[in-house]
C-alpha atoms as a PDB file:
ATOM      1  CA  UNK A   1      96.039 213.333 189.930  1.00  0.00           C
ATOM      2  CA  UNK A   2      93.895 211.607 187.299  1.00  0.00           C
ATOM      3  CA  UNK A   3      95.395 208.766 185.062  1.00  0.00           C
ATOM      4  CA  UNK A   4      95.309 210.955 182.175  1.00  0.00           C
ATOM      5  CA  UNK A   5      97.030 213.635 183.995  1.00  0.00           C
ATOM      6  CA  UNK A   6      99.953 211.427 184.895  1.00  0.00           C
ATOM      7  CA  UNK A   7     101.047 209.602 181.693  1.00  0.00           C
ATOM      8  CA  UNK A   8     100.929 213.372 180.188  1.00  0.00           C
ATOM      9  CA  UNK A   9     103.181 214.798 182.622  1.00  0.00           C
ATOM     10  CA  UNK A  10     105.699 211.438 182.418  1.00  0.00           C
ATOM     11  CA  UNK A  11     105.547 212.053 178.380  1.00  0.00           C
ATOM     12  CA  UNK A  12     106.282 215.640 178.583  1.00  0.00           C
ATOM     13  CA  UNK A  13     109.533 214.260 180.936  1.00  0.00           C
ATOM     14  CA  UNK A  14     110.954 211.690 178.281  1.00  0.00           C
ATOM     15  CA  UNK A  15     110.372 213.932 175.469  1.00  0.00           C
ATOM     16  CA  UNK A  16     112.270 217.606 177.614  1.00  0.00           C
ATOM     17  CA  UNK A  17     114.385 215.986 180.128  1.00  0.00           C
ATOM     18  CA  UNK A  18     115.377 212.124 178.939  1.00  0.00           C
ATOM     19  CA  UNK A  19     115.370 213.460 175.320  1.00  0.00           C
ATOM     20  CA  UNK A  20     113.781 209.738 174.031  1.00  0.00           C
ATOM     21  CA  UNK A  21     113.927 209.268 170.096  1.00  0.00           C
ATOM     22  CA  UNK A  22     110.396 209.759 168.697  1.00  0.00           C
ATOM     23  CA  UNK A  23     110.322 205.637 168.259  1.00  0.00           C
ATOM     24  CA  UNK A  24     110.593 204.895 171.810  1.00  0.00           C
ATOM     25  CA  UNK A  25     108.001 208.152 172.721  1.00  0.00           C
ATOM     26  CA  UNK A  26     105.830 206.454 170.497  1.00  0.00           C
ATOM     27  CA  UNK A  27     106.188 202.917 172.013  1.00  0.00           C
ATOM     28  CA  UNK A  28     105.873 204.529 175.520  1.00  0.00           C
ATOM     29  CA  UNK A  29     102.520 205.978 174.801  1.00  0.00           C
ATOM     30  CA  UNK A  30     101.149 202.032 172.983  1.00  0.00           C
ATOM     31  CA  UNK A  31     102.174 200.400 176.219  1.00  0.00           C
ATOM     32  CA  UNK A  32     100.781 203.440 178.715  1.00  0.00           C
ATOM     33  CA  UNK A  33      97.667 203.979 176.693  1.00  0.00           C
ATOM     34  CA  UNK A  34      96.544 199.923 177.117  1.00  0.00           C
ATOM     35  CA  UNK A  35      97.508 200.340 180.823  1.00  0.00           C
ATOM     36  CA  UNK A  36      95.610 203.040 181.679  1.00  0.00           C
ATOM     37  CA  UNK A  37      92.493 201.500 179.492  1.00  0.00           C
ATOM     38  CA  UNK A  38      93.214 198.412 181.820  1.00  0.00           C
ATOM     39  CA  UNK A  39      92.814 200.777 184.899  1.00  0.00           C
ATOM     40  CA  UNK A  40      89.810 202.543 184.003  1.00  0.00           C
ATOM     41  CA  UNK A  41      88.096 199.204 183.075  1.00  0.00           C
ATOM     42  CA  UNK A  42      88.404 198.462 186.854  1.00  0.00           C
ATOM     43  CA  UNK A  43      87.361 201.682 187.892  1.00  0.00           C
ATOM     44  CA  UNK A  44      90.474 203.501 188.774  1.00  0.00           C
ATOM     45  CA  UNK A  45      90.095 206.608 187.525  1.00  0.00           C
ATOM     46  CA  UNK A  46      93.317 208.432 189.949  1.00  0.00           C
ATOM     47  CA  UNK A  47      97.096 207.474 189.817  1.00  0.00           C
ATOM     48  CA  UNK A  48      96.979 206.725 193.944  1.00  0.00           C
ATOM     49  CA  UNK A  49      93.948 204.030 193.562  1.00  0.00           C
ATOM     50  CA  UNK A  50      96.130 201.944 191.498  1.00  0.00           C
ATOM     51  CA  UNK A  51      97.512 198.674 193.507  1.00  0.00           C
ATOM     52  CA  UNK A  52      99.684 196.425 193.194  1.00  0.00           C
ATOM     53  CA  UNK A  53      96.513 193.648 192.584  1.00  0.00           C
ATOM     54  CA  UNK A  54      95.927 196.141 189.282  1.00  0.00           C
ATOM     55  CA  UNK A  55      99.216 196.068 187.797  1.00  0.00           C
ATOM     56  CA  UNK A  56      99.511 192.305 188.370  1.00  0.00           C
ATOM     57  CA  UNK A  57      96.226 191.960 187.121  1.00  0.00           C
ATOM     58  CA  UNK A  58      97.473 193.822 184.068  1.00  0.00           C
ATOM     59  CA  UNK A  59     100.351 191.441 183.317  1.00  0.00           C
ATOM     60  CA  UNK A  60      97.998 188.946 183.631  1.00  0.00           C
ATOM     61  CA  UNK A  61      95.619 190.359 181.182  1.00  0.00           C
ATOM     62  CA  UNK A  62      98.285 190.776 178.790  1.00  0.00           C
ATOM     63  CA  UNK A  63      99.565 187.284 179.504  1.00  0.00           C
ATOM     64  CA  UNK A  64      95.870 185.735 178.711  1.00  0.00           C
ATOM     65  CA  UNK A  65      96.446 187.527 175.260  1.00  0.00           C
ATOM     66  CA  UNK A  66      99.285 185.531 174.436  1.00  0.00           C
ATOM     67  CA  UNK A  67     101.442 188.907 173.870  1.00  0.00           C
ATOM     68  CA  UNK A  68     105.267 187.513 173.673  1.00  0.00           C
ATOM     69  CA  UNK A  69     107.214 187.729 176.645  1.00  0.00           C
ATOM     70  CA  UNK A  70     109.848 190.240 175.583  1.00  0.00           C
ATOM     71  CA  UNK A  71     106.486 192.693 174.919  1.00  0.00           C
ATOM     72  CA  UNK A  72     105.026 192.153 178.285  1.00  0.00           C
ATOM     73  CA  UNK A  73     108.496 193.205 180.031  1.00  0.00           C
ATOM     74  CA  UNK A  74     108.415 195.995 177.815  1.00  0.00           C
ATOM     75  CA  UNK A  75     104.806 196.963 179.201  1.00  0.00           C
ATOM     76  CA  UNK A  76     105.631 196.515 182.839  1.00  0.00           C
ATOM     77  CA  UNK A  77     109.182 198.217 182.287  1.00  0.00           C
ATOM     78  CA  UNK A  78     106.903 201.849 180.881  1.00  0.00           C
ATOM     79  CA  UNK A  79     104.662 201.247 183.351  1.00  0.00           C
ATOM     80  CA  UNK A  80     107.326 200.637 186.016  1.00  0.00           C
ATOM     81  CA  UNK A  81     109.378 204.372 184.622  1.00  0.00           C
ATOM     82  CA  UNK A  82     105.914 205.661 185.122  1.00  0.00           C
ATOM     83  CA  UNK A  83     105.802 205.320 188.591  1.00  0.00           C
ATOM     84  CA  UNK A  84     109.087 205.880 189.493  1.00  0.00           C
ATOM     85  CA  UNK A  85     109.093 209.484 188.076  1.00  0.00           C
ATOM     86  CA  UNK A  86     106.092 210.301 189.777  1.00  0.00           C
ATOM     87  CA  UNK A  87     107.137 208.573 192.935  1.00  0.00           C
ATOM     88  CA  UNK A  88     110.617 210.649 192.492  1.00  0.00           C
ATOM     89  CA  UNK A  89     108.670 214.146 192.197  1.00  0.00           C
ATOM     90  CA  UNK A  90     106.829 213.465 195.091  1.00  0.00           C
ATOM     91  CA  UNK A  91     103.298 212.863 193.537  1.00  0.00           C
ATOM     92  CA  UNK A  92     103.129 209.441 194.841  1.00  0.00           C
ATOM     93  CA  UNK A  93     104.218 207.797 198.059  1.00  0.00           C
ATOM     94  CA  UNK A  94     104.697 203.960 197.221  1.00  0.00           C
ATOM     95  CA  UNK A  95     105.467 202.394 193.989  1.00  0.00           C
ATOM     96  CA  UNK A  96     102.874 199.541 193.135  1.00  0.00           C
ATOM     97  CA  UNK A  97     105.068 197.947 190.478  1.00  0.00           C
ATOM     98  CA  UNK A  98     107.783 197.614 193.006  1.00  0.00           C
ATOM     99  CA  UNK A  99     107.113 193.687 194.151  1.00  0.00           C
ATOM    100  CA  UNK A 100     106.253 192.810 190.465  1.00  0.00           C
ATOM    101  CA  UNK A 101     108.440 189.893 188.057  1.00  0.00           C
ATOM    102  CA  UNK A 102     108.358 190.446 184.732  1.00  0.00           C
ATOM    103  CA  UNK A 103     107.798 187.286 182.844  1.00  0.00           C
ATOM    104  CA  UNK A 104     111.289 185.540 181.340  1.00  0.00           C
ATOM    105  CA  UNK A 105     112.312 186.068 178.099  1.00  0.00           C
ATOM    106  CA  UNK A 106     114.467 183.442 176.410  1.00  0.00           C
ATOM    107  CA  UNK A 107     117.491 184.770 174.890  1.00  0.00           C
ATOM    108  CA  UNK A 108     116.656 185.140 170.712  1.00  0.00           C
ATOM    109  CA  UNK A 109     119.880 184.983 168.431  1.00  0.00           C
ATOM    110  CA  UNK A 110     118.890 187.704 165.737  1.00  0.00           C
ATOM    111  CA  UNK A 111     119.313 186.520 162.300  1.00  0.00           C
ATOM    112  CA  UNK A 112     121.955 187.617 160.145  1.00  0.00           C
ATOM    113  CA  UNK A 113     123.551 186.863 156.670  1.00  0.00           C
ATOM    114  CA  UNK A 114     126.642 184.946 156.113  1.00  0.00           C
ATOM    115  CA  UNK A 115     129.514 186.944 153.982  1.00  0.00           C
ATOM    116  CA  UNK A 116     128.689 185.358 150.807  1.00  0.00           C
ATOM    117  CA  UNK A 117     124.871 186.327 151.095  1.00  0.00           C
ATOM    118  CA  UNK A 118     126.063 190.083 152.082  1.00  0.00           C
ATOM    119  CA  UNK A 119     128.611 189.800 148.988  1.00  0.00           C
ATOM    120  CA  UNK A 120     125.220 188.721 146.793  1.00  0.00           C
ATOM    121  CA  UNK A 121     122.571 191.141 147.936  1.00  0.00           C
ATOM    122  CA  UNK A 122     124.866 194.071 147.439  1.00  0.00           C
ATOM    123  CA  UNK A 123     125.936 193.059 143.825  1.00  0.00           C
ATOM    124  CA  UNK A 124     122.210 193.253 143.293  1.00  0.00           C
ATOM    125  CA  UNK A 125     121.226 197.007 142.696  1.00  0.00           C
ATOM    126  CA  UNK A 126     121.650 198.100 138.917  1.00  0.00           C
ATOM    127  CA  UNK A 127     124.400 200.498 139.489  1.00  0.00           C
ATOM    128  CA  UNK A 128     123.972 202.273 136.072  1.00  0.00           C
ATOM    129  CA  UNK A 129     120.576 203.528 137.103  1.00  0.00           C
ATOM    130  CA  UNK A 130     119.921 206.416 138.993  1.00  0.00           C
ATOM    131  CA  UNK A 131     117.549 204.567 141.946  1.00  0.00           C
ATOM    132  CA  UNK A 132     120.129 201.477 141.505  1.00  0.00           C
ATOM    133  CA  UNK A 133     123.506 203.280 142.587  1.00  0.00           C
ATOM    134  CA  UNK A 134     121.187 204.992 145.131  1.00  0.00           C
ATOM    135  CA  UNK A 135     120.144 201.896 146.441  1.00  0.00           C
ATOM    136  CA  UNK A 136     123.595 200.290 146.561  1.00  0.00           C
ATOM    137  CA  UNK A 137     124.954 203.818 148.436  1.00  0.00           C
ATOM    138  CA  UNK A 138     122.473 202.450 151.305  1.00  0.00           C
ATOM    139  CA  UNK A 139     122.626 199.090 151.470  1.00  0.00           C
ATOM    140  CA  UNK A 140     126.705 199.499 151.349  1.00  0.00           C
ATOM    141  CA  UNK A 141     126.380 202.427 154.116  1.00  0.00           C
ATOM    142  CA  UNK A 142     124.476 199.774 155.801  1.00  0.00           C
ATOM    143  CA  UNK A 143     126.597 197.063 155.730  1.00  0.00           C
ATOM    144  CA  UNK A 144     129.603 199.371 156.633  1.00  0.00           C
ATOM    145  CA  UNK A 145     128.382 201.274 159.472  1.00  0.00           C
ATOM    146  CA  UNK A 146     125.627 199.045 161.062  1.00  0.00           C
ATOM    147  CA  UNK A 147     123.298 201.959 161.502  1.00  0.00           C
ATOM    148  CA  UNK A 148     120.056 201.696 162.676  1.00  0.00           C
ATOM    149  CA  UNK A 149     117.537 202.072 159.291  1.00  0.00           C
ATOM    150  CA  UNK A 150     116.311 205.526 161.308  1.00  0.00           C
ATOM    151  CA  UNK A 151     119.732 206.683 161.774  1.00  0.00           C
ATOM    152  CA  UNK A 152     120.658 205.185 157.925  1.00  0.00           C
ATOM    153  CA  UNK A 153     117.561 207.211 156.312  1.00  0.00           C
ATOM    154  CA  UNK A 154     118.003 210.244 158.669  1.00  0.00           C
ATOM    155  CA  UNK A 155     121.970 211.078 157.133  1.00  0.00           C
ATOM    156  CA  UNK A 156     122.948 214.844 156.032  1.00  0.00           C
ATOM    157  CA  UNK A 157     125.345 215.207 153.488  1.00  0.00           C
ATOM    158  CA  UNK A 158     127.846 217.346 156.605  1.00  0.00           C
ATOM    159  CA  UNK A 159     127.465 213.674 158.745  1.00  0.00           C
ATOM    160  CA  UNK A 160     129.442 211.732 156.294  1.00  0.00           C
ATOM    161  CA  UNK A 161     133.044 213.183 156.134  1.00  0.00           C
ATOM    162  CA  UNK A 162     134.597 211.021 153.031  1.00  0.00           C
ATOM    163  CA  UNK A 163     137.879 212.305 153.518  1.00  0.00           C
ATOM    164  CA  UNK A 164     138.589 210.457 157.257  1.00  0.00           C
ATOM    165  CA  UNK A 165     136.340 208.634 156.296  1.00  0.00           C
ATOM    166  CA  UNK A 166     133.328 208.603 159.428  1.00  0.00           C
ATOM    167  CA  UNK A 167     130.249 209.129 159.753  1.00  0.00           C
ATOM    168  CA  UNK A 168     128.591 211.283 162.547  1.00  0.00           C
ATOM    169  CA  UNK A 169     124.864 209.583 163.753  1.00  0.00           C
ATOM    170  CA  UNK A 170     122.301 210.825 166.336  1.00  0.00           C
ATOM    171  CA  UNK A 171     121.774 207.342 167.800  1.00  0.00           C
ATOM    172  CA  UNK A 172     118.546 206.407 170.493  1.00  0.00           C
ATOM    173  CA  UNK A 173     118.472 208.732 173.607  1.00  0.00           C
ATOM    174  CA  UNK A 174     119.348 211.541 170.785  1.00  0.00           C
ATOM    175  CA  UNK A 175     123.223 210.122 171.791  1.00  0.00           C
ATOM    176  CA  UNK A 176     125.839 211.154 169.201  1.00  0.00           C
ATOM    177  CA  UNK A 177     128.402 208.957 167.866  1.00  0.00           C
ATOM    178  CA  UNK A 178     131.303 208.410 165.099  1.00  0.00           C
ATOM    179  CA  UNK A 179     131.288 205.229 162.914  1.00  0.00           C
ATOM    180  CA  UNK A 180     134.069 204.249 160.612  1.00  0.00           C
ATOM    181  CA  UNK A 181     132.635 204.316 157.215  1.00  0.00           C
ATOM    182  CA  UNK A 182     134.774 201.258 155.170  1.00  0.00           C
ATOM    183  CA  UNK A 183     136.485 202.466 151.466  1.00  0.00           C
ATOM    184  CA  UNK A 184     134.142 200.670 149.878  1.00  0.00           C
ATOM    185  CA  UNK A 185     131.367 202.392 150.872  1.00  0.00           C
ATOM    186  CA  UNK A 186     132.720 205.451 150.579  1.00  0.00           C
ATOM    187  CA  UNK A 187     133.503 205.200 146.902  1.00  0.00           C
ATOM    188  CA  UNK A 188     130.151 204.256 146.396  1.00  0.00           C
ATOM    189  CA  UNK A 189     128.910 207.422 148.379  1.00  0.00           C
ATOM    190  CA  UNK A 190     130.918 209.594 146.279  1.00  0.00           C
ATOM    191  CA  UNK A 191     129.729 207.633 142.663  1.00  0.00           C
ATOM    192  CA  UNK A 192     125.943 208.259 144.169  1.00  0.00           C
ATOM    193  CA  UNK A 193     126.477 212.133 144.931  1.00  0.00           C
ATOM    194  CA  UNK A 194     128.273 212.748 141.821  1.00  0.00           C
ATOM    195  CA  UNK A 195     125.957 210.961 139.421  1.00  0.00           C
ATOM    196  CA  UNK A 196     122.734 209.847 141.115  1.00  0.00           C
ATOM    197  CA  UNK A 197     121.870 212.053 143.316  1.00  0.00           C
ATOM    198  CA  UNK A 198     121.613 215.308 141.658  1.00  0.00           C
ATOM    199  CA  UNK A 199     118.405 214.288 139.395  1.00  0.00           C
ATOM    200  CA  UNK A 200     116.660 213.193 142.613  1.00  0.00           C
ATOM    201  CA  UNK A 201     116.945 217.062 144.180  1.00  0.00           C
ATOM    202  CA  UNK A 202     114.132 218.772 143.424  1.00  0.00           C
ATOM    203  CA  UNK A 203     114.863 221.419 146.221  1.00  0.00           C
ATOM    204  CA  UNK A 204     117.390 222.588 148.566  1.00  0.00           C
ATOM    205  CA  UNK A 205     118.128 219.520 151.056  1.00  0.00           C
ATOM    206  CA  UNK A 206     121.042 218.510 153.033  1.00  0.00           C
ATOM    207  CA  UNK A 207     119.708 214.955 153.328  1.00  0.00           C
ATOM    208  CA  UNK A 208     121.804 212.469 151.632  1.00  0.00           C
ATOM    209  CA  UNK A 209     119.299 209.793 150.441  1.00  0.00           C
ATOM    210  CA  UNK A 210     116.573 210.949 148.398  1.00  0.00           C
ATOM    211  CA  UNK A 211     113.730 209.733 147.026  1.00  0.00           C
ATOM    212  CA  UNK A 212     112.598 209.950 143.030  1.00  0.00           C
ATOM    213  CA  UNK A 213     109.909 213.392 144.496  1.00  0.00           C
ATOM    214  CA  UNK A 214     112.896 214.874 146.313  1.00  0.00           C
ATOM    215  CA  UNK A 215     112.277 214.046 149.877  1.00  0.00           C
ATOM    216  CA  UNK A 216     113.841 211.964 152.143  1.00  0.00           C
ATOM    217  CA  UNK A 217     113.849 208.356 152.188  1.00  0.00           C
ATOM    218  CA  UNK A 218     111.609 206.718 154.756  1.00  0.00           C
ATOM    219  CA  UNK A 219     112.060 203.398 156.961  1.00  0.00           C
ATOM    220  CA  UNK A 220     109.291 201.510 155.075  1.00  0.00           C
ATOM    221  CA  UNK A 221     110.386 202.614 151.386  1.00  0.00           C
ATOM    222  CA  UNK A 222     114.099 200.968 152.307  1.00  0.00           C
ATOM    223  CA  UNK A 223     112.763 197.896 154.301  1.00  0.00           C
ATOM    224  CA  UNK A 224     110.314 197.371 150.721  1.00  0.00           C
ATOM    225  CA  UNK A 225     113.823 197.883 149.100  1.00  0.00           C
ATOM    226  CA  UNK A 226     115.583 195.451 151.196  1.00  0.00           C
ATOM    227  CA  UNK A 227     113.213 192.702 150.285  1.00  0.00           C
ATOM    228  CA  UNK A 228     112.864 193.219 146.643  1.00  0.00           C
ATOM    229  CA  UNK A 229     116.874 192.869 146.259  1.00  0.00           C
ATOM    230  CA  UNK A 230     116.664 189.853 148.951  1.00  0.00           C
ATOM    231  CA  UNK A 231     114.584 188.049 146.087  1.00  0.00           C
ATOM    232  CA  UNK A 232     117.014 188.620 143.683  1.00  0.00           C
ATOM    233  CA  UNK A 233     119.537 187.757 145.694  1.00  0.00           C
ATOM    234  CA  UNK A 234     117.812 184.284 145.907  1.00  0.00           C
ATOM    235  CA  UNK A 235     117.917 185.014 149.926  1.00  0.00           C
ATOM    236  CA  UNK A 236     115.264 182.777 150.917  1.00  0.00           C
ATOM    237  CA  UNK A 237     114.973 183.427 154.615  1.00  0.00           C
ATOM    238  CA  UNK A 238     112.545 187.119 155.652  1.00  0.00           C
ATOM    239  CA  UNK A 239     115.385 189.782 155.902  1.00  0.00           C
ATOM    240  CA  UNK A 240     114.951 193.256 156.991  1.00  0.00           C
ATOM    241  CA  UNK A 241     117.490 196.483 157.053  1.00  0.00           C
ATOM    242  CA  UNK A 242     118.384 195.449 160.646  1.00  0.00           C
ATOM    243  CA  UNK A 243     119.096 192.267 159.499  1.00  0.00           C
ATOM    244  CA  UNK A 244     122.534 193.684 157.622  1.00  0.00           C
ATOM    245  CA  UNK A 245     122.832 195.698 161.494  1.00  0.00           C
ATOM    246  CA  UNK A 246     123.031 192.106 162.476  1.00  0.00           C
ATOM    247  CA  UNK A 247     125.496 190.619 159.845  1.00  0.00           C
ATOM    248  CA  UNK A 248     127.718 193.355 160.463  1.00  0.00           C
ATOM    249  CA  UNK A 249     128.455 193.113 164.245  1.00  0.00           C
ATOM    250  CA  UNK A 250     128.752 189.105 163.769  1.00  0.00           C
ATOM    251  CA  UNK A 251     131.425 189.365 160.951  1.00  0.00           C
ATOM    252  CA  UNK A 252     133.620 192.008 162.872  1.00  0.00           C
ATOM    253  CA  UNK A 253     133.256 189.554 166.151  1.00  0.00           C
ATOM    254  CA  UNK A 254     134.295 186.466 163.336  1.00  0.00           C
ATOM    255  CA  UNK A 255     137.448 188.405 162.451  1.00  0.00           C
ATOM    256  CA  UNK A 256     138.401 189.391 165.832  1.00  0.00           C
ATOM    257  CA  UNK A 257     136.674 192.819 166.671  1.00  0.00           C
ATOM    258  CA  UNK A 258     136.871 193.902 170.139  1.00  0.00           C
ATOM    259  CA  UNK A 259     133.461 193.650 171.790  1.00  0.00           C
ATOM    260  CA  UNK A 260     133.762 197.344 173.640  1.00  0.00           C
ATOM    261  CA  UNK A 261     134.804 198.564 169.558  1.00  0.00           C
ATOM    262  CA  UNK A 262     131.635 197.532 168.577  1.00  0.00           C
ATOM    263  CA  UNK A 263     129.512 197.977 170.884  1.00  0.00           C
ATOM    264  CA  UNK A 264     130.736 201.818 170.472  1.00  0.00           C
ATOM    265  CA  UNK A 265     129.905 201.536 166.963  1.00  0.00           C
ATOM    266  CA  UNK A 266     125.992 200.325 167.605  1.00  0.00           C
ATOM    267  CA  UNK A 267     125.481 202.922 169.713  1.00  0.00           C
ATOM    268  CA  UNK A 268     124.352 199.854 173.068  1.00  0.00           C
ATOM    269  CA  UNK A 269     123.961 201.844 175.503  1.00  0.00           C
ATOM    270  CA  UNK A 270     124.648 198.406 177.889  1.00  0.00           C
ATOM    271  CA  UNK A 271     127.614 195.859 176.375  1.00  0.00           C
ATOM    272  CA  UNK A 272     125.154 192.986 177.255  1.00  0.00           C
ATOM    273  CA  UNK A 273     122.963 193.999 174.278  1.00  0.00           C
ATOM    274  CA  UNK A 274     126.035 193.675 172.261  1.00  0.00           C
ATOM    275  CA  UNK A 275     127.213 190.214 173.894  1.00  0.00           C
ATOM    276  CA  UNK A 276     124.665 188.560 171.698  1.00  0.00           C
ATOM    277  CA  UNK A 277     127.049 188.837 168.982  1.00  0.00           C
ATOM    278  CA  UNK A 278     129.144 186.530 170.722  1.00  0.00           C
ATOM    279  CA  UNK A 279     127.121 183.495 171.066  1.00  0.00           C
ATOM    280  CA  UNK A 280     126.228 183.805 167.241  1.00  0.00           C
ATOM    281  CA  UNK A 281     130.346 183.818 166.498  1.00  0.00           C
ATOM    282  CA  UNK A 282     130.513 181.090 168.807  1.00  0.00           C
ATOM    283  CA  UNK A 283     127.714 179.371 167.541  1.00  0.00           C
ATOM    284  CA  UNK A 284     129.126 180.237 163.750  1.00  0.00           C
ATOM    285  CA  UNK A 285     132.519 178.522 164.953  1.00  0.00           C
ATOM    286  CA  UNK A 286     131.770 175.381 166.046  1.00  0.00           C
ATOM    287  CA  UNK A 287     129.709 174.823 162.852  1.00  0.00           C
ATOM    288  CA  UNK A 288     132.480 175.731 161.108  1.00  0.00           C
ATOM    289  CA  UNK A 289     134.914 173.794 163.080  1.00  0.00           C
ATOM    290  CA  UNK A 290     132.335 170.311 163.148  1.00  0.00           C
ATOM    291  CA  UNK A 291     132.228 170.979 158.948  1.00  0.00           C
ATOM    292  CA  UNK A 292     136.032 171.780 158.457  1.00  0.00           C
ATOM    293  CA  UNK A 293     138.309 170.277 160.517  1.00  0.00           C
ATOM    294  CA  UNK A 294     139.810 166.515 159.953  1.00  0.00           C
ATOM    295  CA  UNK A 295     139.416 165.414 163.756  1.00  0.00           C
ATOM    296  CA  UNK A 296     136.407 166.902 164.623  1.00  0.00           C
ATOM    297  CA  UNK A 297     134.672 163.801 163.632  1.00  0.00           C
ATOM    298  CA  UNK A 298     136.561 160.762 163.010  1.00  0.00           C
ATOM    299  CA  UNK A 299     135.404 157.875 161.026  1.00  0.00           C
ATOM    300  CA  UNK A 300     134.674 154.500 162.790  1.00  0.00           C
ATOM    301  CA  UNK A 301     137.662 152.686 163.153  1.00  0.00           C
ATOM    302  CA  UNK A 302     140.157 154.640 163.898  1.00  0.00           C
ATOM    303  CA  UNK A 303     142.488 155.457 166.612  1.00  0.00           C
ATOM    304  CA  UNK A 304     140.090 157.737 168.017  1.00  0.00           C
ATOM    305  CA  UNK A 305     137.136 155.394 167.737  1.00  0.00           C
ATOM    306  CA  UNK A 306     136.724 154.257 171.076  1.00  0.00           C
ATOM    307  CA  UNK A 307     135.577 151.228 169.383  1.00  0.00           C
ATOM    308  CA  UNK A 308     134.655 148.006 171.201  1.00  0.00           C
ATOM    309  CA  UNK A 309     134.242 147.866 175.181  1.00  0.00           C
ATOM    310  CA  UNK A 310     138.080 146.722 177.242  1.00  0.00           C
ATOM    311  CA  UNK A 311     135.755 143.887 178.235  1.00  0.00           C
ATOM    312  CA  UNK A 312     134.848 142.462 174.703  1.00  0.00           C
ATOM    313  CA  UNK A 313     138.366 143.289 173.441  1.00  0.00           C
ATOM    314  CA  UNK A 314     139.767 140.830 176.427  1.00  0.00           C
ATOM    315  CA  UNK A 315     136.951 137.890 175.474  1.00  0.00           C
ATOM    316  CA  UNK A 316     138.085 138.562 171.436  1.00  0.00           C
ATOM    317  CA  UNK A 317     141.831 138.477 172.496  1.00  0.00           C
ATOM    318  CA  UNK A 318     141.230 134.824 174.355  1.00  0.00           C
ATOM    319  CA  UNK A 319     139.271 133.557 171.568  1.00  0.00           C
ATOM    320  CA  UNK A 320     142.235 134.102 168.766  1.00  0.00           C
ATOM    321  CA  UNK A 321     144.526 132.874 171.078  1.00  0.00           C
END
């Protein structure tokens, strides 16, 4: 089977059988695509003539480009579910990628905001405009739910039921799940569909969010969105819609969440994505405990000043008497 051949058959698999999100289809085919230019390049032209040597020399290649290291585990992890499947269906015998490390990735807090900056950006949208109560129904929904900006942009009007007050998302591995939607948020919702958002319908559309032509709201209009109300927020630092993602599991983790509670309500497939959180509450605590409490650092000379060596308190103690 030719190179070509292969990746099709493994994309027609993630799109029918693992039912992948078109995001990670997409990201799939990037990381495939350079790996099969790679191959050709060295003159494999068939899946069996690749080696081990070719997929090592691969990570190297990718290495010599200075790619970060979480990108070149993503490579080798596509290429790696590329030979499994067609090792499990029998169209290969070995597995070259078997005996092959990915590089280490360090372990990146994400960035979030702290309460007050939350509290700031979403005071400011212009609530007595149309596009400004829209605006503040997202970035609320946002802040309230933790959605993903796909899964935020993607909402129907029958996913948000105000009366329980959930919301019903289609998560990554098209995975369905229920997120509390906080009252807040909700009144907000209902102020937006009463008053904003029938101007914005210029045909029939369950979608929730809509733009000023009628359509739904895309990831790169609200990420342009999020920035222009960061700067008049005064937020210095580069924020993006998953930055509020961020914010929100670190505040419920601050004020006691369960971890298993939210990892349910990010949709992690694995709870070690969502232990993260936990070293940026832990992290977040000792700052505030170093900044707030009395004891945590004492002033010289006090009882918990270990003060002058036993030896040189002895010599001073001879020397008055």
């Amino acid at each position: 089977m030719i190179l070509d051949e292969a990746i099709d058959l493994f994309m027609t698999h993630l799109k029918l059988e693992r039912g992948l999100a078109q995001n990670s289809i997409s990201a799939y085919a990037v990381d495939l695509t350079q790996f099969r230019n790679f191959c050709m390049k060295q003159g494999r032209t068939s899946i069996d003539e690749v080696t081990e040597v070719d997929v090592v020399g691969f990570m190297m290649h990718l290495a010599k480009r200075r790619l970060a290291a979480r990108t070149q585990a993503r490579r080798l992890v596509a290429v790696r579910n590329l030979f499994r499947f067609l090792l499990r269906d029998r169209f290969l015998d070995k597995d070259p990628t078997a005996l092959v490390t990915a590089p280490k990735i360090g372990r990146h807090l994400p960035e979030y905001l702290s309460q007050e900056e939350v509290d700031t950006l979403l005071a400011a949208p212009n609530r007595e405009t149309t596009l400004g109560l829209r605006n503040a129904a997202m970035l609320e929904t946002l802040y309230a739910t933790g959605l993903r900006v796909t899964e935020l942009v993607r909402l129907r009007i029958p996913d948000c039921d105000l009366e329980t007050g959930l919301i019903r998302t289609m998560g990554k591995g098209s995975k369905q799940r229920l997120v509390p939607l906080g009252d807040v948020a909700r009144q907000v919702i209902v102020e937006y569909m009463e008053q904003a958002r029938p101007p914005l319908v210029k045909q029939t559309t369950d979608t929730l969010f809509l733009t000023q032509r009628g359509s739904g709201m895309t990831r790169q209009t609200f990420w342009k969105i999020v920035k222009r109300y960061a700067l008049l927020a005064e937020i210095t630092r580069d924020i993006s819609p998953h930055t509020l993602r961020h914010s929100f599991a670190t505040h419920l983790l601050e004020h006691g969440a369960d971890l298993r509670a939210v990892q349910e309500m990010l949709g992690h497939a694995d709870i070690s994505t969502t232990q993260i959180y936990t070293h940026i509450s832990m992290a977040r605590m000792q700052q505030v405990y170093q900044q707030h409490h009395p004891r945590a650092n004492p002033p010289p000379g006090t009882r918990h000043d270990p003060g002058p060596s036993h030896g040189h308190r002895q010599k001073h103690d001879k020397q008055k008497r």
